[in-house]
C-alpha atoms as a PDB file:
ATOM      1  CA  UNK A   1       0.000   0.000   0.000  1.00  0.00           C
ATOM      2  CA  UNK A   2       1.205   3.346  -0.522  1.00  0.00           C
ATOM      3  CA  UNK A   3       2.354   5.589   2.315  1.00  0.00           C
ATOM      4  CA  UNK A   4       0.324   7.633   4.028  1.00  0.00           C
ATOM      5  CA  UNK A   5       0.997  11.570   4.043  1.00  0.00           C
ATOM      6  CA  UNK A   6      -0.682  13.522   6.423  1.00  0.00           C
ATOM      7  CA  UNK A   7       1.120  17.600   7.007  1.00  0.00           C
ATOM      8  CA  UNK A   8       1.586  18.316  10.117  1.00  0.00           C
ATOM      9  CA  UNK A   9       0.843  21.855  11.833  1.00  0.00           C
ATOM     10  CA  UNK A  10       4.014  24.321  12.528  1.00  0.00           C
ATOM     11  CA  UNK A  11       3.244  24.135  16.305  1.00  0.00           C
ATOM     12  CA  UNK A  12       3.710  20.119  15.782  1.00  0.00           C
ATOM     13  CA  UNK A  13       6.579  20.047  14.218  1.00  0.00           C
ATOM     14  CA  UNK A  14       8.247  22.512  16.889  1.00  0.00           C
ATOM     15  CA  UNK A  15       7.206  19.873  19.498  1.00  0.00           C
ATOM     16  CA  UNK A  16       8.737  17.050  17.925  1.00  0.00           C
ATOM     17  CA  UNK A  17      12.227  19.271  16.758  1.00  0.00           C
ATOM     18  CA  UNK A  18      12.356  20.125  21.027  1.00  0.00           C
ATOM     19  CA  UNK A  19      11.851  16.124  21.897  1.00  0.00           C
ATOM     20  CA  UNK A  20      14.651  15.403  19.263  1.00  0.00           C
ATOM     21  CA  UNK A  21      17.305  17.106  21.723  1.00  0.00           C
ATOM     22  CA  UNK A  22      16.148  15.091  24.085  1.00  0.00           C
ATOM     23  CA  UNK A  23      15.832  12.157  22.822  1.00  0.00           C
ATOM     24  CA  UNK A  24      17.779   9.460  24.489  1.00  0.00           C
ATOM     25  CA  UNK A  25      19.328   8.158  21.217  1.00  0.00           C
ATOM     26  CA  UNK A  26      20.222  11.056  18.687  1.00  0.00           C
ATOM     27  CA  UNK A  27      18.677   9.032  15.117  1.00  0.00           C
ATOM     28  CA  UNK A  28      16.213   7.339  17.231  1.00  0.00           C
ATOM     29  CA  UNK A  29      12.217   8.151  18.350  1.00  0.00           C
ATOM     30  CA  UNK A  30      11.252  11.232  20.173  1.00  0.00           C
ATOM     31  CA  UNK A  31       9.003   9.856  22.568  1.00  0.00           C
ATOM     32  CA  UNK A  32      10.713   7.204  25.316  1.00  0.00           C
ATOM     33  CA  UNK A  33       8.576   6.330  28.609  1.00  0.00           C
ATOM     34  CA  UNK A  34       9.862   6.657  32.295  1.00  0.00           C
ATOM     35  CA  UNK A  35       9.991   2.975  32.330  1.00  0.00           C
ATOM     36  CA  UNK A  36       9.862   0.654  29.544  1.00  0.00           C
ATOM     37  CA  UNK A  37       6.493  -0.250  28.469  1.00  0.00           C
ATOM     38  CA  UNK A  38       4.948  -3.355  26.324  1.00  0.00           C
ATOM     39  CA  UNK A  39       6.923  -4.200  23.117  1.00  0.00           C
ATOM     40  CA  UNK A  40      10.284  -5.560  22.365  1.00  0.00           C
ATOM     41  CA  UNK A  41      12.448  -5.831  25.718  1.00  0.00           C
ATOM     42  CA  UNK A  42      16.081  -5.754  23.517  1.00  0.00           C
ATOM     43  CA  UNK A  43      16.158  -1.803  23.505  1.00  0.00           C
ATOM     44  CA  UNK A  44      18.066   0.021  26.183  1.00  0.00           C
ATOM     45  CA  UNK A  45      15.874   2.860  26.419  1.00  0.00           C
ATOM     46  CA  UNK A  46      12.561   2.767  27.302  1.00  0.00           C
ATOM     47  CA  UNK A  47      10.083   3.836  24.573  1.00  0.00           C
ATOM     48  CA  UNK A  48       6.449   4.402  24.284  1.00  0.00           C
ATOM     49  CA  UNK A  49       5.951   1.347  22.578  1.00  0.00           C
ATOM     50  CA  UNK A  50       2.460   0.597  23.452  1.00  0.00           C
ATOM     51  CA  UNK A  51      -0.008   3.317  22.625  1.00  0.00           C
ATOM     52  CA  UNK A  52      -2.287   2.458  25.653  1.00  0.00           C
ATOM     53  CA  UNK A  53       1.116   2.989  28.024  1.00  0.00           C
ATOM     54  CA  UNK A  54       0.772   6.424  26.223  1.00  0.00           C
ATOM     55  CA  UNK A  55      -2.211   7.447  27.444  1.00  0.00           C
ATOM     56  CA  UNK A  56      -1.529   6.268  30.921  1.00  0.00           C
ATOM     57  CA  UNK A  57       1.148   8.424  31.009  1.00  0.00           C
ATOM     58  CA  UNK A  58      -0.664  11.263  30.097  1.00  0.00           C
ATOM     59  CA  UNK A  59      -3.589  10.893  32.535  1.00  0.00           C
ATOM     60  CA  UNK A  60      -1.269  10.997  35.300  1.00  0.00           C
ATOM     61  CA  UNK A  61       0.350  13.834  33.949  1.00  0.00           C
ATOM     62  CA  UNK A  62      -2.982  15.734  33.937  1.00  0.00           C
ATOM     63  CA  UNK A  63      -4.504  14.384  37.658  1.00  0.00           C
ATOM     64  CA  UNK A  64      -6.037  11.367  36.473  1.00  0.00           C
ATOM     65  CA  UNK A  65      -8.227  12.689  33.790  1.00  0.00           C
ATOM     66  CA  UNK A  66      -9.219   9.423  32.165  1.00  0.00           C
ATOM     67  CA  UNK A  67     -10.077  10.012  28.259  1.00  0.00           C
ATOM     68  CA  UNK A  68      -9.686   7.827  25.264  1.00  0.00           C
ATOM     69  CA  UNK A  69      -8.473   8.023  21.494  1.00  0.00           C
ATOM     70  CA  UNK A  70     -12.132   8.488  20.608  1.00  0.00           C
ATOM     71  CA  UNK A  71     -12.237  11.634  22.927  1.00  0.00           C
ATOM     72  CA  UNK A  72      -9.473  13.142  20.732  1.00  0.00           C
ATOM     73  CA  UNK A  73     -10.996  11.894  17.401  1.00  0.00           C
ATOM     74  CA  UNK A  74     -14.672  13.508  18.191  1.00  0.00           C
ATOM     75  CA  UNK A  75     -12.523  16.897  19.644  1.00  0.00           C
ATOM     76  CA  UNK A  76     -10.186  17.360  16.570  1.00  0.00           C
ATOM     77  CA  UNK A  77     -13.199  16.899  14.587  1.00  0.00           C
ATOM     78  CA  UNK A  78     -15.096  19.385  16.553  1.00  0.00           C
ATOM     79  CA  UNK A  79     -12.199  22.309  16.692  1.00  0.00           C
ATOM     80  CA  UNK A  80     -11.964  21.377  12.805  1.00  0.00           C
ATOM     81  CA  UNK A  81     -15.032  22.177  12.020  1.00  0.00           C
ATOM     82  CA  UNK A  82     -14.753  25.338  14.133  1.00  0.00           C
ATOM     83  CA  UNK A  83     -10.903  26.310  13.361  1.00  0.00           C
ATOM     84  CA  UNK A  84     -10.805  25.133   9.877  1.00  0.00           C
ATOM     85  CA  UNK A  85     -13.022  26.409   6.466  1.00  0.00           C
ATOM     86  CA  UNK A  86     -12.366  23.282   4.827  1.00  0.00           C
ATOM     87  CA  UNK A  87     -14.518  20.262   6.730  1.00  0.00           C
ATOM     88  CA  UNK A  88     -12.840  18.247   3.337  1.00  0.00           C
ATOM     89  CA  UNK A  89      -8.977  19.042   4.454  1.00  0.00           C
ATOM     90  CA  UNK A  90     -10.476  18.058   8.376  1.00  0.00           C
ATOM     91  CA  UNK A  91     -11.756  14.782   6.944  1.00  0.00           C
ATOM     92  CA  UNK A  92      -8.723  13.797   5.327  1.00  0.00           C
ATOM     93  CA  UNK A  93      -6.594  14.803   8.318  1.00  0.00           C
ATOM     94  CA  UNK A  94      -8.666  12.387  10.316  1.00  0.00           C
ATOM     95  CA  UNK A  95      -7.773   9.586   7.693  1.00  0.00           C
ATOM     96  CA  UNK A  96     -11.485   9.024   6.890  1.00  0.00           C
ATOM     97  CA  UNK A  97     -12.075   6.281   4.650  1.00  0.00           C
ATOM     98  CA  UNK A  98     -12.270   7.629   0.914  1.00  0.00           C
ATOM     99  CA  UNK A  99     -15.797   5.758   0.733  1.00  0.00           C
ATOM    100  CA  UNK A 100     -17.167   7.317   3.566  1.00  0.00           C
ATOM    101  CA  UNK A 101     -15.653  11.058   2.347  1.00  0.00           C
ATOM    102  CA  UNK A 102     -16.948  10.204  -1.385  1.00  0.00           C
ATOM    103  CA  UNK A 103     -20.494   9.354  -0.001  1.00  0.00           C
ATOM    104  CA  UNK A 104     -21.041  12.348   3.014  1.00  0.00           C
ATOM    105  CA  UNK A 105     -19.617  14.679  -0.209  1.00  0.00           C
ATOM    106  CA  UNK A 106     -21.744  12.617  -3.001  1.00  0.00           C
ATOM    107  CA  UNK A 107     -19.023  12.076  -5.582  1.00  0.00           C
ATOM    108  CA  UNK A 108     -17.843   9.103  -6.865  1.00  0.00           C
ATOM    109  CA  UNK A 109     -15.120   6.772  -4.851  1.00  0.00           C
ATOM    110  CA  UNK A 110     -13.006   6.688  -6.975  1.00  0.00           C
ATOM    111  CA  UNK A 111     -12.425  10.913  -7.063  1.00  0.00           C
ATOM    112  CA  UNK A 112     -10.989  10.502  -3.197  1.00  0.00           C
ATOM    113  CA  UNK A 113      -8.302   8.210  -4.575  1.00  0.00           C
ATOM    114  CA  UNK A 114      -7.389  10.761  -7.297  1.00  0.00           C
ATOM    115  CA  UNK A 115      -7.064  13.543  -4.880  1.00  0.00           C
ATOM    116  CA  UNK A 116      -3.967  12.366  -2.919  1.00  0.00           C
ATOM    117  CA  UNK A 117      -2.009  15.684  -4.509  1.00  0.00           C
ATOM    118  CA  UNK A 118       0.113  18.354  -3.822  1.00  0.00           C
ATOM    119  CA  UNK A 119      -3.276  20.755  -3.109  1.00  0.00           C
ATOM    120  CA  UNK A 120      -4.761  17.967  -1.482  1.00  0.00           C
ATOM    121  CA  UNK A 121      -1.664  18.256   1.247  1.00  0.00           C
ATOM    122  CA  UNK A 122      -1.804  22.509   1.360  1.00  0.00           C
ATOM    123  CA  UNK A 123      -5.335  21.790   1.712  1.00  0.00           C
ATOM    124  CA  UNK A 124      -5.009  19.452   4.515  1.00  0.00           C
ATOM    125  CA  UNK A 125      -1.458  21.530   6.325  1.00  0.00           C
ATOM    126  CA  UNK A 126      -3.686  24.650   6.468  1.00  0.00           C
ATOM    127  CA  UNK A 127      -6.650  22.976   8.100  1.00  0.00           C
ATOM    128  CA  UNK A 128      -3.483  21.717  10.402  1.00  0.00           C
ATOM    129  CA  UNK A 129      -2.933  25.587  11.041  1.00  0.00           C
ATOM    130  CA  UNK A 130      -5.827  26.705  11.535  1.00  0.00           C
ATOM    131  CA  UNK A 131      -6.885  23.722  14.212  1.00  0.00           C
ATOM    132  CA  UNK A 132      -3.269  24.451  16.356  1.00  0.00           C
ATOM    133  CA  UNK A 133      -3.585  27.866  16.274  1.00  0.00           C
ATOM    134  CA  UNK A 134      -7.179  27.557  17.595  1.00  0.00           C
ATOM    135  CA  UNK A 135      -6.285  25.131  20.255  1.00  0.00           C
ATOM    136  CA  UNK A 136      -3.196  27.650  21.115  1.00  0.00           C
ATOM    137  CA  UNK A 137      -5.634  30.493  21.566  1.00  0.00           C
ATOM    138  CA  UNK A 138      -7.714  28.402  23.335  1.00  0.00           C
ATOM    139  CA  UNK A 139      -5.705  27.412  25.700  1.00  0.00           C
ATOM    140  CA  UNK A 140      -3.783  30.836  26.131  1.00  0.00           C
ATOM    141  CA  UNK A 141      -7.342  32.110  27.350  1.00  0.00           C
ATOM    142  CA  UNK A 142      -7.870  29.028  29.749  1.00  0.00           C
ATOM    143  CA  UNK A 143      -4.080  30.080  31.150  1.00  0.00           C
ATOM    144  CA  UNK A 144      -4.889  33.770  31.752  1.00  0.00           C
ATOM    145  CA  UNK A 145      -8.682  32.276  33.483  1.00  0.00           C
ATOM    146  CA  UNK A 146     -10.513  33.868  30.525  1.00  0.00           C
ATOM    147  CA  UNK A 147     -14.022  31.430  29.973  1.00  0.00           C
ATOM    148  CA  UNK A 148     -14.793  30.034  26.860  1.00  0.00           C
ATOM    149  CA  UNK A 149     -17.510  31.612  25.311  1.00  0.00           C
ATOM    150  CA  UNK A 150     -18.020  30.133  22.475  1.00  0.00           C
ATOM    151  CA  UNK A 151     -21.184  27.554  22.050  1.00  0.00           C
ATOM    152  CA  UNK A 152     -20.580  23.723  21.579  1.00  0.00           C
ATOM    153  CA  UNK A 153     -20.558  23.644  17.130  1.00  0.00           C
ATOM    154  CA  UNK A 154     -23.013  20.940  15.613  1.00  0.00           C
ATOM    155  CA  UNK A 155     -21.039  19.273  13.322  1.00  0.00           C
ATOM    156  CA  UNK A 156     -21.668  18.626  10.227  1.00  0.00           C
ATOM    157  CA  UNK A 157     -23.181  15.062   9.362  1.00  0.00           C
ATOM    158  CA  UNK A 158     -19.876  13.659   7.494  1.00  0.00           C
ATOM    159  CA  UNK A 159     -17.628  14.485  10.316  1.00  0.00           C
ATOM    160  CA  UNK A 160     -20.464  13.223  12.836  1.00  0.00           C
ATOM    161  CA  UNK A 161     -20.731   9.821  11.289  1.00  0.00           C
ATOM    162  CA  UNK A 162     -17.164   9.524  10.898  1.00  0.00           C
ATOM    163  CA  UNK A 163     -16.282  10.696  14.218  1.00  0.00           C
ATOM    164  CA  UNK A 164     -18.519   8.027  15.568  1.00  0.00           C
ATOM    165  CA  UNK A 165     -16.931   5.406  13.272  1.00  0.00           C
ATOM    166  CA  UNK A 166     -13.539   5.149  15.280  1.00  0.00           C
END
């Protein structure tokens, strides 16, 4: 199967240049555990090898706060919709399947294959933007104690259906 390309935002790629100089092994992954977690035991270094050890990690980083992959499927899809003009670009950064995108946009299958393209990936990095620098401002408000005061968006039925797909 071909690869995969999905852009990442500015802000994301800043996160993961910072981990690189600390990464235990210079040419090696960015994220490493406290301890080792589930995976191959031949390593030195303890990685994050085990995406539920992940989020284990992070809920006791955060006081327990116990939330799934689903949570942050249905929430990127939500800021998406909110941050981003382009629900399309939000779909494809979600890695909807191209049956379910061709059907919520009523084109043929087929057209979602074709549109794996250079504008397909500016399409899909400035969505990326637009959704970091929403979260940023978002959270930037929550750190200064200013309320959110926006209202919960309805999504739109696509990114509904798909969000409840995961």
């Amino acid at each position: 199967a071909p690869h995969i390309v999905i852009p990442l935002s500015t802000v994301a790629l800043e996160i993961l240049a910072r981990r690189r100089q600390f990464a235990p092994d210079p040419s090696g992954p960015v994220w490493f555990a406290p301890a080792r977690t589930r995976g191959r035991k031949t390593r030195e270094i303890a990685l994050l090898s085990d995406p539920r050890a992940s989020w284990t990690l992070i809920e006791e980083a955060i006081g327990g706060l116990h939330f799934t992959p689903h949570d942050n499927r249905r929430t990127f899809a939500t800021v998406g919709s909110v941050a981003a003009d382009d629900v399309f670009a939000v779909s494809l950064l979600m890695m909807h399947s191209g049956g379910t995108l061709a059907k919520a946009a009523g084109i043929p299958d087929i057209t979602v294959d074709y549109i794996a393209t250079a504008e397909a990936q500016d399409k899909m990095r400035a969505a990326a933007e637009a959704i970091a620098q929403h979260v940023l401002k978002l959270a930037k408000n929550a750190a200064n104690g200013v309320a959110y005061a926006g209202k919960e968006p309805v999504l739109p039925p696509a990114l509904e259906a798909a969000a409840q797909e995961a």
